[in-house]
C-alpha atoms as a PDB file:
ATOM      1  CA  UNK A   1       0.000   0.000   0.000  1.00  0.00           C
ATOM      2  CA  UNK A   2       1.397   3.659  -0.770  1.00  0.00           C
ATOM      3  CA  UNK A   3       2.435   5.658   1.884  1.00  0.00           C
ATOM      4  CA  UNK A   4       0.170   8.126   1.284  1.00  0.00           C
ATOM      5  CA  UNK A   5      -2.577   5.893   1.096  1.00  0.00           C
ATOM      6  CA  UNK A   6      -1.620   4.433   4.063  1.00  0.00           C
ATOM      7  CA  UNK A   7      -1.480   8.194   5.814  1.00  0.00           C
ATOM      8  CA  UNK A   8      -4.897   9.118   4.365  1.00  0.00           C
ATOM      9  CA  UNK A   9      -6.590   5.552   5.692  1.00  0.00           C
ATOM     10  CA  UNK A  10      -5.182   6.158   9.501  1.00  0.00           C
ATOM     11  CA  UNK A  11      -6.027   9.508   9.290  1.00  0.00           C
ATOM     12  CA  UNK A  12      -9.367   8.725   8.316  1.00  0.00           C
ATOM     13  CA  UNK A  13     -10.479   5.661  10.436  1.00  0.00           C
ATOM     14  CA  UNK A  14      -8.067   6.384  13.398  1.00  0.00           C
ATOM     15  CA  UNK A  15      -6.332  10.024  13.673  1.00  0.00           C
ATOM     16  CA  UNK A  16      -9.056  12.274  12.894  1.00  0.00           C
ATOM     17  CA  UNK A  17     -11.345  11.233  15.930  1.00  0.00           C
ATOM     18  CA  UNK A  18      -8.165  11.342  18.806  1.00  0.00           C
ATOM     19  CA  UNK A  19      -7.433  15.466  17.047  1.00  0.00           C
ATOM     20  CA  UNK A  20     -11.285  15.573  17.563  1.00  0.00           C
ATOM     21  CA  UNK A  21     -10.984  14.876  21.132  1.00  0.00           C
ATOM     22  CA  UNK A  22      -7.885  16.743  21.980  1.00  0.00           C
ATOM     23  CA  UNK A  23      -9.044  19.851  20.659  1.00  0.00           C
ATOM     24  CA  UNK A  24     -12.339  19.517  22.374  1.00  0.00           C
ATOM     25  CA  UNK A  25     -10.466  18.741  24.951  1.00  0.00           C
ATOM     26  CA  UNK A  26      -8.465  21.586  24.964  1.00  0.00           C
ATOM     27  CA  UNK A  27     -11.253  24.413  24.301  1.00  0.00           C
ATOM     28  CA  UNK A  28     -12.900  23.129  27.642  1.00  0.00           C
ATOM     29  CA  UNK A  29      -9.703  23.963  29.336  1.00  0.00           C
ATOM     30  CA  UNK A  30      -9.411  26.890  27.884  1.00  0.00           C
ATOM     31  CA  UNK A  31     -13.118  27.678  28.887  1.00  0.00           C
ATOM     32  CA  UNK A  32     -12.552  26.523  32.346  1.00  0.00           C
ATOM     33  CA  UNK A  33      -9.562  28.932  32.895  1.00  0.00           C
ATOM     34  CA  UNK A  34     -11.505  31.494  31.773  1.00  0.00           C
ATOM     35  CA  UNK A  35     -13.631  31.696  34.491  1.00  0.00           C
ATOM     36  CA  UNK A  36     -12.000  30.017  37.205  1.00  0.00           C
ATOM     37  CA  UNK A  37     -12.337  32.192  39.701  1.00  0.00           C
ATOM     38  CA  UNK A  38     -15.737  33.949  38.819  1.00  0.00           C
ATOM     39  CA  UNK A  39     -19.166  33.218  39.917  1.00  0.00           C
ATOM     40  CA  UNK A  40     -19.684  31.336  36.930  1.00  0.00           C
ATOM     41  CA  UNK A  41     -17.693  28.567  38.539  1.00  0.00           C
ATOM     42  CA  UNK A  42     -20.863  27.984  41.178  1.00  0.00           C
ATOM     43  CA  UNK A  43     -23.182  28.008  37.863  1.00  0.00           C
ATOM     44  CA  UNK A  44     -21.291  25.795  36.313  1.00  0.00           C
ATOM     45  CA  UNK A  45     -21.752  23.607  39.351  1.00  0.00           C
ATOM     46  CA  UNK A  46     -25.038  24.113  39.460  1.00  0.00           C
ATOM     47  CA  UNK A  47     -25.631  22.707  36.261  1.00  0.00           C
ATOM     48  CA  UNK A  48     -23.196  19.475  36.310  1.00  0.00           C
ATOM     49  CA  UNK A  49     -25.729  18.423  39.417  1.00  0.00           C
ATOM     50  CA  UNK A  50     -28.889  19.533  37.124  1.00  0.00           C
ATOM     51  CA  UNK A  51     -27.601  17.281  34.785  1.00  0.00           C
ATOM     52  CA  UNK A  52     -27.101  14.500  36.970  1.00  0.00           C
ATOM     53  CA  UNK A  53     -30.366  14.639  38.477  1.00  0.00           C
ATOM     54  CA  UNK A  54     -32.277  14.506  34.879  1.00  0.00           C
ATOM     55  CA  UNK A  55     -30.335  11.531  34.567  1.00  0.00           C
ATOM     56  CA  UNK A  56     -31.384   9.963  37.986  1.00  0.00           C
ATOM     57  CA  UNK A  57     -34.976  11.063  37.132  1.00  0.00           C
ATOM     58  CA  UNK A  58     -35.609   9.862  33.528  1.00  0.00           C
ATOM     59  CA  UNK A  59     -33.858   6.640  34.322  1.00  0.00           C
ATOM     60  CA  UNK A  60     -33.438   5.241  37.820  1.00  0.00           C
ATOM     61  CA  UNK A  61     -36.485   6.675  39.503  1.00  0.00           C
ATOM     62  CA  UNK A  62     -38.845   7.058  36.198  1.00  0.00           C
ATOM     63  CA  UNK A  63     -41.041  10.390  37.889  1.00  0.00           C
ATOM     64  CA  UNK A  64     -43.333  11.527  35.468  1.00  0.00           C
ATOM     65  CA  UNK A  65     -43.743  15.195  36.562  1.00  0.00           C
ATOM     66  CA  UNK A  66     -40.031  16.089  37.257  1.00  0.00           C
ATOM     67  CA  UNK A  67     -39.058  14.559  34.385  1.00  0.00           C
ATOM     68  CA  UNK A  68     -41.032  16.909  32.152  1.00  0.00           C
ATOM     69  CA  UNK A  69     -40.041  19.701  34.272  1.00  0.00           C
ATOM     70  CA  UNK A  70     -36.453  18.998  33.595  1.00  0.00           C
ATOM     71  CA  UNK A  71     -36.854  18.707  29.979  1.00  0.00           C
ATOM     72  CA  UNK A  72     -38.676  21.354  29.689  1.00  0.00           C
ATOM     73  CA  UNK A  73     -35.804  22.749  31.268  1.00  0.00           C
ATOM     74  CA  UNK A  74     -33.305  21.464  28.970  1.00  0.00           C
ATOM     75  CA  UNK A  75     -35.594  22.722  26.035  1.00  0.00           C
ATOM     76  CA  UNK A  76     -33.835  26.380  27.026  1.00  0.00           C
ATOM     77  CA  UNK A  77     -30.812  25.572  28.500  1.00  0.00           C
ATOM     78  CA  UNK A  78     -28.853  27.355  24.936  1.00  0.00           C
ATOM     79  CA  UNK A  79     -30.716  30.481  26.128  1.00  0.00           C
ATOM     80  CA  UNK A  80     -30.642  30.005  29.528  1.00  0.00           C
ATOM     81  CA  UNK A  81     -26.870  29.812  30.234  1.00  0.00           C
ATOM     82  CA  UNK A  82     -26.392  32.917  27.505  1.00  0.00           C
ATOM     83  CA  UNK A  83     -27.822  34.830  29.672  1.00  0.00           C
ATOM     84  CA  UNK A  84     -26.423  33.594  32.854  1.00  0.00           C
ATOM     85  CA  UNK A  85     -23.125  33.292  31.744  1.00  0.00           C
ATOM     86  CA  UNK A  86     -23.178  36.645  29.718  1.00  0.00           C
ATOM     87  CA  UNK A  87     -19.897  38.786  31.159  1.00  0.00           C
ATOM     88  CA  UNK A  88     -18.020  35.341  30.265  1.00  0.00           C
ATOM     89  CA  UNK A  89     -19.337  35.149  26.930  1.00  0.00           C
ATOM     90  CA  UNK A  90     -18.211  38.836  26.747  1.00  0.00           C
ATOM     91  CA  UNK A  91     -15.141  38.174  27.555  1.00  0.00           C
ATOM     92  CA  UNK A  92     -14.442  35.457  25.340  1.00  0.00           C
ATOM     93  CA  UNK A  93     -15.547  37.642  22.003  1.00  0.00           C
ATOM     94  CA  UNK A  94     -13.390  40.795  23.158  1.00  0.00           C
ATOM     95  CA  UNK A  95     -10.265  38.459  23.661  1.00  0.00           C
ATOM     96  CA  UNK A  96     -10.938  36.686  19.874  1.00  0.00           C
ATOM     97  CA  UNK A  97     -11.548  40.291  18.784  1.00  0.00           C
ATOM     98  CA  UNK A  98      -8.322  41.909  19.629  1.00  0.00           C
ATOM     99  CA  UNK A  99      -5.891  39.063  19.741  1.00  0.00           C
ATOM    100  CA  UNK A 100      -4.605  36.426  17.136  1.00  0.00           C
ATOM    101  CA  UNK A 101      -6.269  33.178  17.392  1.00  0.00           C
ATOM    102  CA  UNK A 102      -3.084  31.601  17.588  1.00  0.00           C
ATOM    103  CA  UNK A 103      -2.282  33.550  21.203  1.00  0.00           C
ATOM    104  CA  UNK A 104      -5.886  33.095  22.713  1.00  0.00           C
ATOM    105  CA  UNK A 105      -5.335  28.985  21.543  1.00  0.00           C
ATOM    106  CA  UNK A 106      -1.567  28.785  22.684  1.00  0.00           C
ATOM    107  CA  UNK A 107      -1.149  31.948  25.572  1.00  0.00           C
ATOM    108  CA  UNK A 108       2.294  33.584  25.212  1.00  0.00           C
ATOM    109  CA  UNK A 109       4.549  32.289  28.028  1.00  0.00           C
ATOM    110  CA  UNK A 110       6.807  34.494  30.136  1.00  0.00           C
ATOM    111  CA  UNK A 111       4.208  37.155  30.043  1.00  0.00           C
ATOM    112  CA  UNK A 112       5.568  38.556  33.311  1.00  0.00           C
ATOM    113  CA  UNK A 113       8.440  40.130  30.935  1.00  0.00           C
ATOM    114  CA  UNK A 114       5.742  42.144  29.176  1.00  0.00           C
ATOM    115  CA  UNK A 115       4.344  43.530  32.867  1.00  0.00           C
ATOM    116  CA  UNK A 116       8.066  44.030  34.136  1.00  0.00           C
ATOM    117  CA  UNK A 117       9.126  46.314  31.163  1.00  0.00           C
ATOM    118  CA  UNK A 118       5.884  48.506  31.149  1.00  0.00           C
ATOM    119  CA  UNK A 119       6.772  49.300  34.402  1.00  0.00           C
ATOM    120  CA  UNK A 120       9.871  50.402  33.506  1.00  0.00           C
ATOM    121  CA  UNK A 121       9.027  52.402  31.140  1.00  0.00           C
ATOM    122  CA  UNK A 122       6.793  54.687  33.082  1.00  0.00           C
ATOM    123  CA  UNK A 123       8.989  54.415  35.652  1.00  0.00           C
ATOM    124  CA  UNK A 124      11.580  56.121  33.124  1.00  0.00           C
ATOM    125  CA  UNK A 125       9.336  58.470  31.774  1.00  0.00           C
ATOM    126  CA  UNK A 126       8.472  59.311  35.302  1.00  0.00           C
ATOM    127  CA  UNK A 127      11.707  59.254  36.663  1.00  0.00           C
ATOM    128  CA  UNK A 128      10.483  56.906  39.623  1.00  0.00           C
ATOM    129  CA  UNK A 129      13.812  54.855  40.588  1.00  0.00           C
ATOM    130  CA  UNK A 130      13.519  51.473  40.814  1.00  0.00           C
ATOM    131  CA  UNK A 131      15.944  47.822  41.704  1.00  0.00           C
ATOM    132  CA  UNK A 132      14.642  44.824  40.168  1.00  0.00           C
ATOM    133  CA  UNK A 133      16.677  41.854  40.628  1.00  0.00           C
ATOM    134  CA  UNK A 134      15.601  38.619  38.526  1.00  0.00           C
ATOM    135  CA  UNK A 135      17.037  35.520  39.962  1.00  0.00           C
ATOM    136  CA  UNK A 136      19.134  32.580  38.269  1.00  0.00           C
ATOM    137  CA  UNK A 137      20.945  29.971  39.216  1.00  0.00           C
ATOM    138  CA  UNK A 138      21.778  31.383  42.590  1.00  0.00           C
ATOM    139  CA  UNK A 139      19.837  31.735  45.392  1.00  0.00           C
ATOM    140  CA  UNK A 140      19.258  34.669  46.478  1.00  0.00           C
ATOM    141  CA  UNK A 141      17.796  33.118  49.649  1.00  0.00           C
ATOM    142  CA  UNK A 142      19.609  35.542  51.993  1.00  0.00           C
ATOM    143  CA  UNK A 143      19.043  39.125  50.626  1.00  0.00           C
ATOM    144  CA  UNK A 144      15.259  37.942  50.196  1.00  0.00           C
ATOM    145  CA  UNK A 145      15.099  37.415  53.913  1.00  0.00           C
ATOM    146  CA  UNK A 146      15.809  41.132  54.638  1.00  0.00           C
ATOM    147  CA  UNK A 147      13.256  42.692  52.971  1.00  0.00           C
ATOM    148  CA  UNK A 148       9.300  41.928  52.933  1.00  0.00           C
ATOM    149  CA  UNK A 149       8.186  38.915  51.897  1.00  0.00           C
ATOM    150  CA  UNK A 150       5.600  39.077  48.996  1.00  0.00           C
ATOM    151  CA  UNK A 151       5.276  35.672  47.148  1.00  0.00           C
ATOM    152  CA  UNK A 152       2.906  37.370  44.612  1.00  0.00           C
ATOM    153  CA  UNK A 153       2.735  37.380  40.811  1.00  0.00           C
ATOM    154  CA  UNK A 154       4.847  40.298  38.579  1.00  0.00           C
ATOM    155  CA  UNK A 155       2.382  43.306  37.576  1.00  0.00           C
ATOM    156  CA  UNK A 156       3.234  46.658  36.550  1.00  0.00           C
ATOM    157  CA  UNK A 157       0.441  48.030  38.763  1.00  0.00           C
ATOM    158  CA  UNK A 158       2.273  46.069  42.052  1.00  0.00           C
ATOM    159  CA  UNK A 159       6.098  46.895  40.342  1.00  0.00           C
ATOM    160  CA  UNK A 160       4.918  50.840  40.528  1.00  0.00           C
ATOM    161  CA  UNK A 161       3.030  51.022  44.228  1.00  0.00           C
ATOM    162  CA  UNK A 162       6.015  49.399  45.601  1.00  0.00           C
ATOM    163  CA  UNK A 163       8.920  52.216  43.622  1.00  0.00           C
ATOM    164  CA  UNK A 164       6.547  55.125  45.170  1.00  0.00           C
ATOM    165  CA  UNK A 165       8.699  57.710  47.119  1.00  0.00           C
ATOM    166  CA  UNK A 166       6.220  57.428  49.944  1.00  0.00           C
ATOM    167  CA  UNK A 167       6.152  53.582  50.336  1.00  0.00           C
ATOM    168  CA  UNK A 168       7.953  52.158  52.913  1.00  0.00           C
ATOM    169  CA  UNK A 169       9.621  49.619  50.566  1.00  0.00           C
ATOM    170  CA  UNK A 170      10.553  51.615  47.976  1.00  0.00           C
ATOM    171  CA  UNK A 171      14.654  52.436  48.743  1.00  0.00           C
ATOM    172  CA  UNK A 172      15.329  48.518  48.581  1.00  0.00           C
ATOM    173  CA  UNK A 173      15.539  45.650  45.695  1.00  0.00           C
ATOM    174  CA  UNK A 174      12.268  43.891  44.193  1.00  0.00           C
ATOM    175  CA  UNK A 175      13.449  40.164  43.578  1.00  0.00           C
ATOM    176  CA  UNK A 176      11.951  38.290  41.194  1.00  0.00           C
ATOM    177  CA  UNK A 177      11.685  34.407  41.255  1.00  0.00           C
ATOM    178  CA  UNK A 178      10.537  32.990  37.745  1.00  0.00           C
ATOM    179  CA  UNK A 179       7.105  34.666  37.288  1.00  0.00           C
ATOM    180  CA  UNK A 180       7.087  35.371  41.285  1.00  0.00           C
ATOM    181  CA  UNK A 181       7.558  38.351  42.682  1.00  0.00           C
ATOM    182  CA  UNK A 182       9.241  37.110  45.973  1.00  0.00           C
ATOM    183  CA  UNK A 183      10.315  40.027  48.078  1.00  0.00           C
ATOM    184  CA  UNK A 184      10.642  43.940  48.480  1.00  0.00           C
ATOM    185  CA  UNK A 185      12.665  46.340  50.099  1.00  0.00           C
ATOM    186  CA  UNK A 186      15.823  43.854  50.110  1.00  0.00           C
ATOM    187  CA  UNK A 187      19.027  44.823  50.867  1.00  0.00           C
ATOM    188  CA  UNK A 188      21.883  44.440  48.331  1.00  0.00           C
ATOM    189  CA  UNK A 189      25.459  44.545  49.095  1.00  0.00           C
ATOM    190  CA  UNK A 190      27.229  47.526  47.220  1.00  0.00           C
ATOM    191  CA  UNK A 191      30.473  47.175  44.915  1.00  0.00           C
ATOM    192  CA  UNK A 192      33.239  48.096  45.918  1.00  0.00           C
ATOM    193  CA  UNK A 193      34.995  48.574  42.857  1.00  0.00           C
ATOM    194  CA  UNK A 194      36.875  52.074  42.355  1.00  0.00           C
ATOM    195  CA  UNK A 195      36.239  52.262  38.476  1.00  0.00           C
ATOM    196  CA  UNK A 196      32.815  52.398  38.686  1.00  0.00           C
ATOM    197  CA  UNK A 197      32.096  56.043  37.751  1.00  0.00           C
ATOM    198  CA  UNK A 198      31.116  58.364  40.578  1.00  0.00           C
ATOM    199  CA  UNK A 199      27.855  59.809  39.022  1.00  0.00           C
ATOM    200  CA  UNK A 200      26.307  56.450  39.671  1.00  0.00           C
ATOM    201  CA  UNK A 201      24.358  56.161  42.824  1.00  0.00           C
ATOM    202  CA  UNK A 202      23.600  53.668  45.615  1.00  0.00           C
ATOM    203  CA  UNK A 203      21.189  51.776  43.542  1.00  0.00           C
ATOM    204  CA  UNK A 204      23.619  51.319  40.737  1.00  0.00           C
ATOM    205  CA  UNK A 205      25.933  50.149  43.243  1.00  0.00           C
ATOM    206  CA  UNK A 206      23.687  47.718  44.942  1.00  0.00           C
ATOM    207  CA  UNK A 207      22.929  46.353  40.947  1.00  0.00           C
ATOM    208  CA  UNK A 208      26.464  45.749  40.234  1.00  0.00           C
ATOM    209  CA  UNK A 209      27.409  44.495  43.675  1.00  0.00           C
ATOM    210  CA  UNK A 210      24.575  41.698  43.802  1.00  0.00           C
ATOM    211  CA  UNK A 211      25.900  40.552  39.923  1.00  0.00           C
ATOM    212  CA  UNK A 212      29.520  40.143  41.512  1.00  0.00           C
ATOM    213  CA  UNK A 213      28.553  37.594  43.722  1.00  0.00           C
ATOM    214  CA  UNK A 214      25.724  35.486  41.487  1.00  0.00           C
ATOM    215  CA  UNK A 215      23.863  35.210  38.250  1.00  0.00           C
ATOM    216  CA  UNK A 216      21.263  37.227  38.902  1.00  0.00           C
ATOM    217  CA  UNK A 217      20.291  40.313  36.409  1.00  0.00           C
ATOM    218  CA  UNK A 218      19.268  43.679  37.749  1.00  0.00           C
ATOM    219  CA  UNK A 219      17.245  46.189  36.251  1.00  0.00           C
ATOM    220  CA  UNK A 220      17.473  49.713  37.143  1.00  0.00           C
ATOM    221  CA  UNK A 221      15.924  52.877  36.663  1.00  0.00           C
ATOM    222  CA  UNK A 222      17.620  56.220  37.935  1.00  0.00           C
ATOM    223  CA  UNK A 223      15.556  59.058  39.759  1.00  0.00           C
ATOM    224  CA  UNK A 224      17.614  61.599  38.349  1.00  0.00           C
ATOM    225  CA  UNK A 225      17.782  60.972  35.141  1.00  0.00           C
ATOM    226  CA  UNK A 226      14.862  58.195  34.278  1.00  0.00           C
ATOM    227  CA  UNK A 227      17.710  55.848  32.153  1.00  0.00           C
ATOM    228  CA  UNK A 228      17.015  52.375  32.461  1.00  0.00           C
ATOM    229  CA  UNK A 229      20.178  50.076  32.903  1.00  0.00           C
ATOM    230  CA  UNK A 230      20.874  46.248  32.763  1.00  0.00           C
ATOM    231  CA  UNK A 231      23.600  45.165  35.728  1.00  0.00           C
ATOM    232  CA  UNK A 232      24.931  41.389  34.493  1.00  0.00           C
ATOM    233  CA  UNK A 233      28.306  40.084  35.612  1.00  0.00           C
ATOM    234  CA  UNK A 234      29.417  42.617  37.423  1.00  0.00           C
ATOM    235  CA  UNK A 235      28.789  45.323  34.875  1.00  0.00           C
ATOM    236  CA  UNK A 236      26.460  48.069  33.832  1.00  0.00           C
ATOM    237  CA  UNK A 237      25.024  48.981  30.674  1.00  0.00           C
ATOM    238  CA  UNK A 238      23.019  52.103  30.734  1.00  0.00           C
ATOM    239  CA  UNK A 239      20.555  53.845  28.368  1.00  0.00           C
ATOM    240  CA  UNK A 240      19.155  50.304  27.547  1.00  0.00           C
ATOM    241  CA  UNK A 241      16.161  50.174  24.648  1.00  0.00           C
ATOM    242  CA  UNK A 242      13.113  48.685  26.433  1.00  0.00           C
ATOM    243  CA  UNK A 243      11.743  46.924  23.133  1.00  0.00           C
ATOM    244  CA  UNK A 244      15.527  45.292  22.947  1.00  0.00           C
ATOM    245  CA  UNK A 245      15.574  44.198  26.815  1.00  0.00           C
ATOM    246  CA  UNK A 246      12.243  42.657  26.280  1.00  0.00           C
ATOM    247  CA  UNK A 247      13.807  40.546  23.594  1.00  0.00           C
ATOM    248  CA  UNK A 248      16.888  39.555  25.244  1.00  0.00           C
ATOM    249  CA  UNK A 249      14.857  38.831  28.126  1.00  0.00           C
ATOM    250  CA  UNK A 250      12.649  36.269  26.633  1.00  0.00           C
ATOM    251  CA  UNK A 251      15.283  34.815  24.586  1.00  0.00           C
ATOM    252  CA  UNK A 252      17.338  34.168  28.022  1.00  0.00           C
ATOM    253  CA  UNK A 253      14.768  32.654  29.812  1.00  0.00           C
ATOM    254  CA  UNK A 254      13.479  30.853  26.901  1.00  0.00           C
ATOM    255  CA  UNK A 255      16.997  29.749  26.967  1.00  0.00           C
ATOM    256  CA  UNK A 256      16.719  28.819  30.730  1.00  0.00           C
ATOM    257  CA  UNK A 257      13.784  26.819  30.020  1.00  0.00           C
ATOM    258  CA  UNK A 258      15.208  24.890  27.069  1.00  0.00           C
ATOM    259  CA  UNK A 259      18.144  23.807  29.698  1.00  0.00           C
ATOM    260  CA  UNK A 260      15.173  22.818  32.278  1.00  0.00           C
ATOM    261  CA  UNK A 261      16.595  25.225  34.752  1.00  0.00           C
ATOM    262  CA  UNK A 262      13.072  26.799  35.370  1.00  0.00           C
ATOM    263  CA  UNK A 263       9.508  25.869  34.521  1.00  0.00           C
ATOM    264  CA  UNK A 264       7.894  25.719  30.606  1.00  0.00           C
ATOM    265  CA  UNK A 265       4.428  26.287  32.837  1.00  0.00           C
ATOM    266  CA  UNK A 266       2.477  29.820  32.292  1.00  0.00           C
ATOM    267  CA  UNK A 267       2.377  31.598  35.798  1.00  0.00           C
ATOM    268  CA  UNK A 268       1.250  30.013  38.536  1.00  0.00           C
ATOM    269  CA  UNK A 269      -1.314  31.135  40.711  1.00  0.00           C
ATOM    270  CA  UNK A 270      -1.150  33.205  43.825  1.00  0.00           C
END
């Protein structure tokens, strides 16, 4: 039999029906994140036991009147659960409206990246100083226990309230765990090396002096002059391009990921 032949025949008989189910499959997940964590989780509910006790009815216990109220029921369930689960629905169309299929099917990974540089970048164009250090390889287990423990995920919104003059965190480090944001207000040990120019402040500093002792990169913004800089190895480059640290940031911890050194998961919950 040609191979093609032979493709077409499993394909047909076999293949088609397990892609059927998988991508059923996956849509329900989908669905299911969607509003996990809404009140249309306790509808949802509600129906699974509906639908368990038309079963009973109709066919165990044979009751004549519920039975016809529960198909009469079921009759207007379609309109019924429309209505019922309506923001959801909502939400669904606005996502398929302004992003690619492809990214509501297959969510982009590593998304805290996107929330970490948009706070940067009003940070810059606000010239609100901030110390973010992103983990590695090394633990960072010690400077995390001298500031505020946080364990929540990375958003711009949380990234900015913490960087405000007024906040009681806001002259230490932000460490970042994978997608975690771990601790505030830490305190980094400063470099002490003499070529580091003299214009650069304590939280320059504290970014090279954490990236002489481990992996980790730091990202810092200056209150004077808004310029966002990238501490790695015990150096500093300043007057980064946001769009370009975005891209190297994604493509290291793709890279990370590739070498299993941290998870291939979306971010977890809080």
């Amino acid at each position: 039999m040609p191979l093609m032949e032979l493709l077409t025949t499993l394909w047909s008989k076999y293949l088609i029906h397990v892609a059927d189910i998988l991508l059923v499959t996956y849509i329900f997940y989908r669905l299911l994140l969607l509003i996990r964590g809404t009140r249309a989780v306790q509808v949802l509910r509600g129906v699974v036991v509906l639908a368990v006790a038309t079963f009973l009815v109709q066919n165990v216990f044979r009751l004549p009147t519920l039975s016809w109220l529960f198909r009469t029921f079921w009759l207007a369930w379609a309109v019924v659960l429309a209505v019922v689960f309506q923001p959801e629905l909502r939400s669904v169309l606005a996502q398929l409206g302004s992003r690619r299929l492809g990214r509501l099917l297959f969510p982009e990974q590593l998304n805290f990246i996107n929330e970490i540089i948009s706070a940067l970048r009003e940070a810059s164009q606000n010239r609100l100083g901030m110390l973010i250090v992103l983990e590695q390889e090394t633990g960072l287990r010690n400077f995390i226990e001298t500031g505020t423990l946080i364990n929540g995920e990375v958003s711009r919104d949380m990234l900015l309230t913490i960087f405000q003059p007024r906040t009681i965190l806001h002259d230490g480090a932000v460490i970042v765990r994978e997608d975690r944001l771990v601790a505030a207000g830490c305190v980094l040990p400063l470099s002490n090396d003499p070529d580091i120019s003299r214009i650069l402040g304590t939280r320059h500093r504290a970014a090279i002096g954490i990236t002489e002792i481990s992996d980790a990169v730091v990202l810092v913004v200056s209150e004077e002059t808004g310029v966002v800089s990238v501490a790695r190895n015990g150096r500093l480059d300043r007057d980064v391009n946001l769009d370009e640290l975005r891209d190297r940031l994604r493509d290291f911890y793709k890279s990370m990921q590739e070498r299993g050194l941290i998870r291939k998961s979306g971010p977890r919950d809080a």
